[in-house]
N, C-alpha and C. Protein backbone atom coordinates (compact mmCIF):
# COMPACT_ATOMS: atom_id res chain seq x y z
N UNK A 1 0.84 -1.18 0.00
CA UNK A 1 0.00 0.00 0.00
C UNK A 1 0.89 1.24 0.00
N UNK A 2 0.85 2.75 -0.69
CA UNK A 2 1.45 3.62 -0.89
C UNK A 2 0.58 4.49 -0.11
N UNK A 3 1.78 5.22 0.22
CA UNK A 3 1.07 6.95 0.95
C UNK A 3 0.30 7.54 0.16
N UNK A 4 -0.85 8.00 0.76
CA UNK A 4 -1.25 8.75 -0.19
C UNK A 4 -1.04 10.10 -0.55
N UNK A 5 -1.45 10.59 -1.79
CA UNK A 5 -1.05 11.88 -1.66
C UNK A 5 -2.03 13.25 -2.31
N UNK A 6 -1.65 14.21 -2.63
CA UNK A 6 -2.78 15.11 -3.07
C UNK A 6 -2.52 14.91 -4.59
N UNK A 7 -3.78 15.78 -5.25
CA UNK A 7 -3.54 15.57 -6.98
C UNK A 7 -1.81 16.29 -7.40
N UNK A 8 -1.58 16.79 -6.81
CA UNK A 8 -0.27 17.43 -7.29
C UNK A 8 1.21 16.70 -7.46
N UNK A 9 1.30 15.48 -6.45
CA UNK A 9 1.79 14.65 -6.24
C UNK A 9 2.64 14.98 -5.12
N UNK A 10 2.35 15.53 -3.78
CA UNK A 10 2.87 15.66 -2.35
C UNK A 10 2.33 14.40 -1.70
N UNK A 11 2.99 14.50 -0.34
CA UNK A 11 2.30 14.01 0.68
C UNK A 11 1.04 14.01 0.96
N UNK A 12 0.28 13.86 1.75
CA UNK A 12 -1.05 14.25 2.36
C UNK A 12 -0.09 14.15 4.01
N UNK A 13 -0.60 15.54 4.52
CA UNK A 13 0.24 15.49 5.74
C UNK A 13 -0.95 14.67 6.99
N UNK A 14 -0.44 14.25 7.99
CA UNK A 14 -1.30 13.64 9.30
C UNK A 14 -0.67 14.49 10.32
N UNK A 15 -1.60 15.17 11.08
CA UNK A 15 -1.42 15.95 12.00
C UNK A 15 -0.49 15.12 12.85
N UNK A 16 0.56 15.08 13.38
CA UNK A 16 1.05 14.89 15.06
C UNK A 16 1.66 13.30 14.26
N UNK A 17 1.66 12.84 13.20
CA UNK A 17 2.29 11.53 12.77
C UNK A 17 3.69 11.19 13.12
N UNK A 18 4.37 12.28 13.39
CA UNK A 18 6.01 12.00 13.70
C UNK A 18 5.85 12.34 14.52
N UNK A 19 5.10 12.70 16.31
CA UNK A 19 4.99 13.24 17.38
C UNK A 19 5.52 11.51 18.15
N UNK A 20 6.41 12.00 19.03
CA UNK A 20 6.58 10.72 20.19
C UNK A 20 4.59 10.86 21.00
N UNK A 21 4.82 9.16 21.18
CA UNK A 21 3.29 8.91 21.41
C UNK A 21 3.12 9.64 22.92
N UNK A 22 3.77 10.01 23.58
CA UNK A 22 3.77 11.12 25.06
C UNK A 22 3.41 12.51 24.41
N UNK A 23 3.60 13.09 23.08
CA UNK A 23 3.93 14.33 23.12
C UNK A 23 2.15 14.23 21.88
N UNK A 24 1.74 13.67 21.72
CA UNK A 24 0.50 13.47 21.06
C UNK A 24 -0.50 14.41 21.89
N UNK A 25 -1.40 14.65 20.89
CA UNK A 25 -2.80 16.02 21.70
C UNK A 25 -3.76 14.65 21.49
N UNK A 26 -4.06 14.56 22.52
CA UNK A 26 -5.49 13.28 22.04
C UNK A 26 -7.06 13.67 22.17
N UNK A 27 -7.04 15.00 23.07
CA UNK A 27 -8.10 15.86 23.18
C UNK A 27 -8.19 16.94 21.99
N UNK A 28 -9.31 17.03 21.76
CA UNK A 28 -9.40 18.16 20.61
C UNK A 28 -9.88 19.51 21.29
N UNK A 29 -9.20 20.75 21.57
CA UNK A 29 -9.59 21.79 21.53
C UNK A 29 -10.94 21.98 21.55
N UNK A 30 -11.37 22.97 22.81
CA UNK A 30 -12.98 23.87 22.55
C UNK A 30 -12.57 24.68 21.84
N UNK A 31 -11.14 25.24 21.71
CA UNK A 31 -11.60 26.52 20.89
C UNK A 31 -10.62 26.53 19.57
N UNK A 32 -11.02 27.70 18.84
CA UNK A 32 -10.62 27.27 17.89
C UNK A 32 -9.16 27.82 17.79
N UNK A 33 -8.36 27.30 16.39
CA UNK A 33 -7.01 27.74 17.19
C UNK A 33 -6.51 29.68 17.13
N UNK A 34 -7.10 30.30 16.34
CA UNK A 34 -6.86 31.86 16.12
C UNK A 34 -7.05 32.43 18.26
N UNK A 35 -8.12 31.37 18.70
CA UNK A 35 -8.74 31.81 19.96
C UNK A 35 -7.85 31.89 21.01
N UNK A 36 -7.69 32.21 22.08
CA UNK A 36 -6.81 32.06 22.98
C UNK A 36 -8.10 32.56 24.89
N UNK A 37 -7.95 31.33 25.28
CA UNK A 37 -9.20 31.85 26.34
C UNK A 37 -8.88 32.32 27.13
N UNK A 38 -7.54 32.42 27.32
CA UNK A 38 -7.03 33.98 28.34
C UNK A 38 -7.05 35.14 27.97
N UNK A 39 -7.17 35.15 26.53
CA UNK A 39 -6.92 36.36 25.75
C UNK A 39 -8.21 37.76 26.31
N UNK A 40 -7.31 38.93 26.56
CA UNK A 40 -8.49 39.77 27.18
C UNK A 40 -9.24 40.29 26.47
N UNK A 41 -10.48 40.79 26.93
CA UNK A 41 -11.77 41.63 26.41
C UNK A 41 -11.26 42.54 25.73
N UNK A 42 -11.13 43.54 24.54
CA UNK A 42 -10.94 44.90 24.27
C UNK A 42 -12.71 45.54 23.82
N UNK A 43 -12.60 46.75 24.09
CA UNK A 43 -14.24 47.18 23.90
C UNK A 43 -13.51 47.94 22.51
N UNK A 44 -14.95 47.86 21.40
CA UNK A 44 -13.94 48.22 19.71
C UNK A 44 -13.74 49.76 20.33
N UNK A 45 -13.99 51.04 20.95
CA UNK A 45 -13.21 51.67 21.65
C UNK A 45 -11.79 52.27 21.93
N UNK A 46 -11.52 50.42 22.76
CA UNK A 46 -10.23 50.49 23.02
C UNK A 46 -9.36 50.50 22.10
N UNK A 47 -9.59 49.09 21.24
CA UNK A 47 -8.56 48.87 19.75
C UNK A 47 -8.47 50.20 18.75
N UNK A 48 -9.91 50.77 18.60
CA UNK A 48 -9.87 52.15 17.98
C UNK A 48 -8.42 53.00 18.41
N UNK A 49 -8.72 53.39 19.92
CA UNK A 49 -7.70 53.84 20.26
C UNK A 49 -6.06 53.51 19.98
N UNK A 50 -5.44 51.91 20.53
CA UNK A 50 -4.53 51.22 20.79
C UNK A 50 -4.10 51.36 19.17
N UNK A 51 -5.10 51.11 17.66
CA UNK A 51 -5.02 50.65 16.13
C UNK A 51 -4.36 52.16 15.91
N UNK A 52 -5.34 53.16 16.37
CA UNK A 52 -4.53 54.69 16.14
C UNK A 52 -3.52 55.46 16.76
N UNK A 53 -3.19 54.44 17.94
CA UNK A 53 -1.71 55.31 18.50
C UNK A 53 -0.85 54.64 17.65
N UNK A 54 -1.06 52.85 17.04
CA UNK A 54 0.25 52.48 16.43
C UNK A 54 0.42 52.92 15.04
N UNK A 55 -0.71 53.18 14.28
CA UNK A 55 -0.90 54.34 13.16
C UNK A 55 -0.09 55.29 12.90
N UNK A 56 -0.60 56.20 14.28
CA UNK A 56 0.37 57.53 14.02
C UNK A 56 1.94 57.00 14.48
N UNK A 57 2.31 56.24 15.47
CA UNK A 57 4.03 55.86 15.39
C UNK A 57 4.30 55.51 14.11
N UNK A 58 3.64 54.92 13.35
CA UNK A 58 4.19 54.31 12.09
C UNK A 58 4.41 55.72 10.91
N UNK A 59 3.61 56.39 11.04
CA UNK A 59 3.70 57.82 10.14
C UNK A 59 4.54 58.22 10.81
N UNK A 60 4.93 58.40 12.24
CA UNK A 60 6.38 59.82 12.78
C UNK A 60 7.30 59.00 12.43
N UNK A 61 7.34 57.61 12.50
CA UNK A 61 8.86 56.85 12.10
C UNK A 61 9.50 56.50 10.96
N UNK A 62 8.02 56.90 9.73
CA UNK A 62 8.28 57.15 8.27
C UNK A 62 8.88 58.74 8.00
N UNK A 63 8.03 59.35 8.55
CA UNK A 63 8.21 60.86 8.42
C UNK A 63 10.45 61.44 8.85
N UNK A 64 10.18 60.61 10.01
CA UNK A 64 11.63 61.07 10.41
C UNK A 64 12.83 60.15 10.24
N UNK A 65 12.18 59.12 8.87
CA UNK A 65 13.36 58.31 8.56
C UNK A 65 13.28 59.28 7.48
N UNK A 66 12.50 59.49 6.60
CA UNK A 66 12.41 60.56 5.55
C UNK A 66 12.82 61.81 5.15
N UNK A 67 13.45 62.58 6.69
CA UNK A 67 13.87 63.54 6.85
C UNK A 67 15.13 63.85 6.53
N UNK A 68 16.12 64.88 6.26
CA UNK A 68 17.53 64.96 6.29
C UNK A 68 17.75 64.82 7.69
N UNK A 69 19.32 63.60 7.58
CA UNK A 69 19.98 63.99 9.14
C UNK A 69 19.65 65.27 10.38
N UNK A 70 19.91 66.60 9.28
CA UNK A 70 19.82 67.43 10.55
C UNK A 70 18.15 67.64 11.34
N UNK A 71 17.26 67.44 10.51
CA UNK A 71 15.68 67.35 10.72
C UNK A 71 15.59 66.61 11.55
N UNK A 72 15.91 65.71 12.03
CA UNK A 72 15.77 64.00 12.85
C UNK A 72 15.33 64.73 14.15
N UNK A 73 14.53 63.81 15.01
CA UNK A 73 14.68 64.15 16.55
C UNK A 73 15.53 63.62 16.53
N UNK A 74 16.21 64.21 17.62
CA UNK A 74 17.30 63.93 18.73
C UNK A 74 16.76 63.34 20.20
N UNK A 75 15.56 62.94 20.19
CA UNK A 75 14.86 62.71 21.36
C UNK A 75 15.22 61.43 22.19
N UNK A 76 15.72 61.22 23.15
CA UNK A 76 16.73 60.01 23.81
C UNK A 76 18.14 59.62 23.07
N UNK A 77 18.48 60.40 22.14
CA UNK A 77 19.61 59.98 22.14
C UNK A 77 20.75 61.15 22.77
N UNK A 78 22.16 60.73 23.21
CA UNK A 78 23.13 61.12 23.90
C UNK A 78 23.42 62.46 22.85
N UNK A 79 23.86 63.64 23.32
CA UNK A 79 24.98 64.48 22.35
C UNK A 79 26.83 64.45 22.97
């Protein structure tokens, strides 16, 4: 009998097939895997907020790579 495989001619992979039989998941997940059930609440609010402070860092750190040397902050670094 041969492995089987997909129309393309790969493998067909088996989840956990090369796993030592100790290190095997034999329970299947409630959740799904993107989920995380510790993961905290945000109210859309918050992310609004948290999505637009990393927004604008991403524009000042374009803006002042963009700049000539002497334009740059100098902000935490030594003179």
């Amino acid at each position: 009998m041969s492995d089987p495989t997909t129309p393309s001619g790969l493998p067909v992979r088996v989840p956990q097939a090369n796993l030592a039989p100790t290190l095997r998941d034999d329970d299947t997940p409630d959740a799904s895997p993107g989920e995380r059930p510790d993961a905290p609440v945000r109210s859309p609010a918050e992310i609004q907020r948290i999505m637009g402070s990393y927004q604008r860092g991403t524009r000042r750190g374009r803006s002042e790579a963009a700049a000539p040397p002497s334009e740059r902050s100098t902000e935490g670094e030594d003179e």
